[in-house]
C-alpha atoms as a PDB file:
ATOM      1  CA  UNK A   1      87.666 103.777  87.817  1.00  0.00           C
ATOM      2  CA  UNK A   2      88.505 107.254  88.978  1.00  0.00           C
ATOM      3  CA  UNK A   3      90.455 107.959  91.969  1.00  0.00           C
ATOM      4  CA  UNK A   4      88.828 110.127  94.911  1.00  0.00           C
ATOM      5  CA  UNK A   5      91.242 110.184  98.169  1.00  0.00           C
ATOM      6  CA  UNK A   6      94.483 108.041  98.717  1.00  0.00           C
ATOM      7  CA  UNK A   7      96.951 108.042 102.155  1.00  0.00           C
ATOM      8  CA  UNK A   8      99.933 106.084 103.084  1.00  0.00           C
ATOM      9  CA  UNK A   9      99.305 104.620 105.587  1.00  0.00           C
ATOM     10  CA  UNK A  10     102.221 102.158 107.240  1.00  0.00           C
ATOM     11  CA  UNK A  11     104.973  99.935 105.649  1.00  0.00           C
ATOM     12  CA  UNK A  12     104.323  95.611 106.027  1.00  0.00           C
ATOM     13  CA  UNK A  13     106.106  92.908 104.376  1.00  0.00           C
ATOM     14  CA  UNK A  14     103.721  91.512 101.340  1.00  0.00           C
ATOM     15  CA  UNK A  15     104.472  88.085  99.882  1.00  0.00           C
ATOM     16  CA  UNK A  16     108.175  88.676 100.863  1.00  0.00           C
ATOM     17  CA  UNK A  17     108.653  92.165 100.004  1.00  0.00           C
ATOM     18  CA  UNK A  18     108.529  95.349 102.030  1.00  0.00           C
ATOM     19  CA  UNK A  19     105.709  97.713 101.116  1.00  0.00           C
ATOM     20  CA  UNK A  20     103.613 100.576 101.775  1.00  0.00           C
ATOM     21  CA  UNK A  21     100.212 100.472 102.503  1.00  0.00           C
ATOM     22  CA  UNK A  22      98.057 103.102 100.776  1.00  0.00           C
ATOM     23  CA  UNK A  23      94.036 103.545 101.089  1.00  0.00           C
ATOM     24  CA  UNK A  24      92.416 104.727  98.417  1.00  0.00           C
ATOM     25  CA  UNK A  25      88.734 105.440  97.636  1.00  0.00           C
ATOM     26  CA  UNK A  26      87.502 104.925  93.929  1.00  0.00           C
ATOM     27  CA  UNK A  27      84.168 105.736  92.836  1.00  0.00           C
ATOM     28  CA  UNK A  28      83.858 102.315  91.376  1.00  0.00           C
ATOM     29  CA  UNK A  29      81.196 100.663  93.430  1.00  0.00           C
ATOM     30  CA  UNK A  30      82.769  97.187  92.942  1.00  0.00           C
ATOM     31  CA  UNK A  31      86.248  98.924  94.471  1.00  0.00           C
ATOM     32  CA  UNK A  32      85.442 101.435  96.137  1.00  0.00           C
ATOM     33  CA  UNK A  33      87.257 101.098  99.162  1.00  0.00           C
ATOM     34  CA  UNK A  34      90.883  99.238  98.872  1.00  0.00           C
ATOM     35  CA  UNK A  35      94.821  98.580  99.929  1.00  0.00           C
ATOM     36  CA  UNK A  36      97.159  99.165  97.179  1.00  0.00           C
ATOM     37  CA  UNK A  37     100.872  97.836  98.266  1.00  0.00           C
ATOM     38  CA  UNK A  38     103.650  99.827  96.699  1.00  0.00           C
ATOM     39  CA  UNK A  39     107.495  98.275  96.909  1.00  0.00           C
ATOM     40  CA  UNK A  40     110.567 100.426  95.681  1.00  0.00           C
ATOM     41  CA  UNK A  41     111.330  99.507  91.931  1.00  0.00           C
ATOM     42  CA  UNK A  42     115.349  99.163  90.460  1.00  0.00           C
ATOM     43  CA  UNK A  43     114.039 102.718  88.734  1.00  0.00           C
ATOM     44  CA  UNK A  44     114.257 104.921  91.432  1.00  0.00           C
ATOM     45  CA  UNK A  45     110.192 105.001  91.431  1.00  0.00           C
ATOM     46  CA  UNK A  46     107.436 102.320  92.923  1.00  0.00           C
ATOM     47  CA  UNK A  47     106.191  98.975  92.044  1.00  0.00           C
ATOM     48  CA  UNK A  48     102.279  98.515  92.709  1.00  0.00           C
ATOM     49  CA  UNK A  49     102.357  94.887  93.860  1.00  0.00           C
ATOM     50  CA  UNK A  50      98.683  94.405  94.692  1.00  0.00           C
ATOM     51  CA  UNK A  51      95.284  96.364  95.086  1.00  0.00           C
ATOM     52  CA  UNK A  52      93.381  94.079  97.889  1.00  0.00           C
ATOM     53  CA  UNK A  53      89.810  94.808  99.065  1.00  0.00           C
ATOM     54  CA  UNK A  54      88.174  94.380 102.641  1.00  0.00           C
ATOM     55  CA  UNK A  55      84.847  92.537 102.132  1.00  0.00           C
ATOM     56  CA  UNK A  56      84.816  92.958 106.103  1.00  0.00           C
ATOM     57  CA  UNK A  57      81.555  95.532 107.410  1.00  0.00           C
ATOM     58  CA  UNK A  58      83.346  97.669 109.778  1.00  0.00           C
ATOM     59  CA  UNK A  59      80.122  97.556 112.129  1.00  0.00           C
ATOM     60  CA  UNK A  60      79.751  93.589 112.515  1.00  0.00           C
ATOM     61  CA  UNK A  61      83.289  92.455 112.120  1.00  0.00           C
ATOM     62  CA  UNK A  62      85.347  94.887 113.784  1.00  0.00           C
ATOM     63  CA  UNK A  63      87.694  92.698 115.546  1.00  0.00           C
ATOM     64  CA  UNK A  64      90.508  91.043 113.921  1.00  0.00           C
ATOM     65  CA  UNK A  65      89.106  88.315 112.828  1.00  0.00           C
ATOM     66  CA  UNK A  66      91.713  85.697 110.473  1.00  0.00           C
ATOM     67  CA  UNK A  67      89.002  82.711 110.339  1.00  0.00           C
ATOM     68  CA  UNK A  68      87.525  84.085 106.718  1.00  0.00           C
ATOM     69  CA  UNK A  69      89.245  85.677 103.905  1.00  0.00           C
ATOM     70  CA  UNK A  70      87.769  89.407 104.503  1.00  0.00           C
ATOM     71  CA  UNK A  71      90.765  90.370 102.363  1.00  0.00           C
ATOM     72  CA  UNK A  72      90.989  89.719  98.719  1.00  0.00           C
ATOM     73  CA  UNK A  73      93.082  90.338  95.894  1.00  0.00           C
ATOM     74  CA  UNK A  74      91.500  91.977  92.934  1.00  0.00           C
ATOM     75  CA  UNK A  75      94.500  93.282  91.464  1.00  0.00           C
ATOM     76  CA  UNK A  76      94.164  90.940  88.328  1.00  0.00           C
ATOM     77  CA  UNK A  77      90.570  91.261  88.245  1.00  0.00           C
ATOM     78  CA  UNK A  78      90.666  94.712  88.039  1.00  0.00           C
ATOM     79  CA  UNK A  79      93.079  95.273  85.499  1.00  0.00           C
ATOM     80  CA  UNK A  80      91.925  92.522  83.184  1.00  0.00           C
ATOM     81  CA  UNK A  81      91.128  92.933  79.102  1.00  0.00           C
ATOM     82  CA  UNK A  82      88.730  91.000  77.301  1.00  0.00           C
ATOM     83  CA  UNK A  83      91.321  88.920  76.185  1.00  0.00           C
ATOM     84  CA  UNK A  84      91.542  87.287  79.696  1.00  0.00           C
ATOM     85  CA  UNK A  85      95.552  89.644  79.530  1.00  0.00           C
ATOM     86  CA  UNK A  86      96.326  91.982  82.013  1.00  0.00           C
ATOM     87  CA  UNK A  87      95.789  95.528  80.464  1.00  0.00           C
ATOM     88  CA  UNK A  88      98.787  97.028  81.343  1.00  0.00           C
ATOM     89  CA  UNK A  89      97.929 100.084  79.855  1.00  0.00           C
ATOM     90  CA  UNK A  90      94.767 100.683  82.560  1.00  0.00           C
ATOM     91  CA  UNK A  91      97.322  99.439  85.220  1.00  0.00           C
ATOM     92  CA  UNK A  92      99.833 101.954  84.870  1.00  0.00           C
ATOM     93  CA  UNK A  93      97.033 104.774  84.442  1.00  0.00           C
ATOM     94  CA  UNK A  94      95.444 103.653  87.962  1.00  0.00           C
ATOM     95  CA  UNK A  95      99.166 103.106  89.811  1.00  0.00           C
ATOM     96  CA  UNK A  96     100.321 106.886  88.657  1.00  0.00           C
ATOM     97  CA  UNK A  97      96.384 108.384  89.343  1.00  0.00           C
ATOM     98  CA  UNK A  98      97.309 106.906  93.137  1.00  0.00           C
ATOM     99  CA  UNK A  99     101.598 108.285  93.093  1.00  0.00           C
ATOM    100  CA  UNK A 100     100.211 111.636  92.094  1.00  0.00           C
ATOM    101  CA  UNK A 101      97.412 112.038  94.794  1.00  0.00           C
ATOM    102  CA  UNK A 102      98.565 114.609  96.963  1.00  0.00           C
ATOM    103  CA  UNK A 103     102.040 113.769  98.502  1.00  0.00           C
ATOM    104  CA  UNK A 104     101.568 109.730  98.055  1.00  0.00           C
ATOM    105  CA  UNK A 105     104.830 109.781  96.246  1.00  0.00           C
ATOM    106  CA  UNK A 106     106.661 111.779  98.373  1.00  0.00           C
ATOM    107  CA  UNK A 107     105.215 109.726 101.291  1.00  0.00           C
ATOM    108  CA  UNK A 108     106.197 106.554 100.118  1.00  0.00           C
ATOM    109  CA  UNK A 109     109.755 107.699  99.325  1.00  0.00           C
ATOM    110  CA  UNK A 110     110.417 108.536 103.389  1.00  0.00           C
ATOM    111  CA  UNK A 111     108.720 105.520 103.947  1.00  0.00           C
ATOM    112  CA  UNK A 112     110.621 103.078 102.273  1.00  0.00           C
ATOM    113  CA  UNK A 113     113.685 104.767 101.387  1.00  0.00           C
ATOM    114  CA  UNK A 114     114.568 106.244 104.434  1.00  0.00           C
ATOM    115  CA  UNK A 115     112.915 103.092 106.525  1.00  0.00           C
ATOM    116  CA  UNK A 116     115.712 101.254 104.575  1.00  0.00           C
ATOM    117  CA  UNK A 117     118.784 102.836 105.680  1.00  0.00           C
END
């Protein structure tokens, strides 16, 4: 999976954490559109906490609409070996294609670390 386009977006809380929301655009046709949540890390860089897809068509469900689970979680899915193990190794490759893109790291630092002060 190759990385084509990714922007920050906004900061939300995920699963008890505070995050940044980046949009990215693969050209993997099973993700090509998704959410990847970033949280600061205790090294001074960012966690990737979660790549989530929208299964949602823009054109027929436009509204916000929380009755179906439009959102999904393919974070393990994604990054999973034969083995049934996450490959960390494919992980790590994807979460630094999406800090290098453009200014995505620099973007997420005034996010978060200023947001925080």
């Amino acid at each position: 999976m190759q990385l084509v386009e990714a922007n920050v977006r906004w900061a939300t809380e995920w699963q008890g954490l505070t995050c940044a929301v980046v949009e990215v655009v693969t050209d993997d046709p099973e993700a090509k559109h998704a959410i990847v949540y970033f949280s600061l890390s205790d090294d001074n860089d960012f966690d990737m906490q979660a790549v989530v897809q929208n299964h949602a068509a823009a054109d027929t469900d436009w509204f916000d609409n929380n009755m179906h689970q439009a959102f999904e979680d393919v974070t393990v899915d994604l990054f999973q070996n034969v083995n049934m193990k996450t490959n960390w190794g494919a992980r790590e490759v994807f979460k630094e294609e999406v800090l290098s893109f453009g200014r995505v790291r620099e973007e997420l630092a005034e996010l978060l670390r200023n947001g925080a002060e």
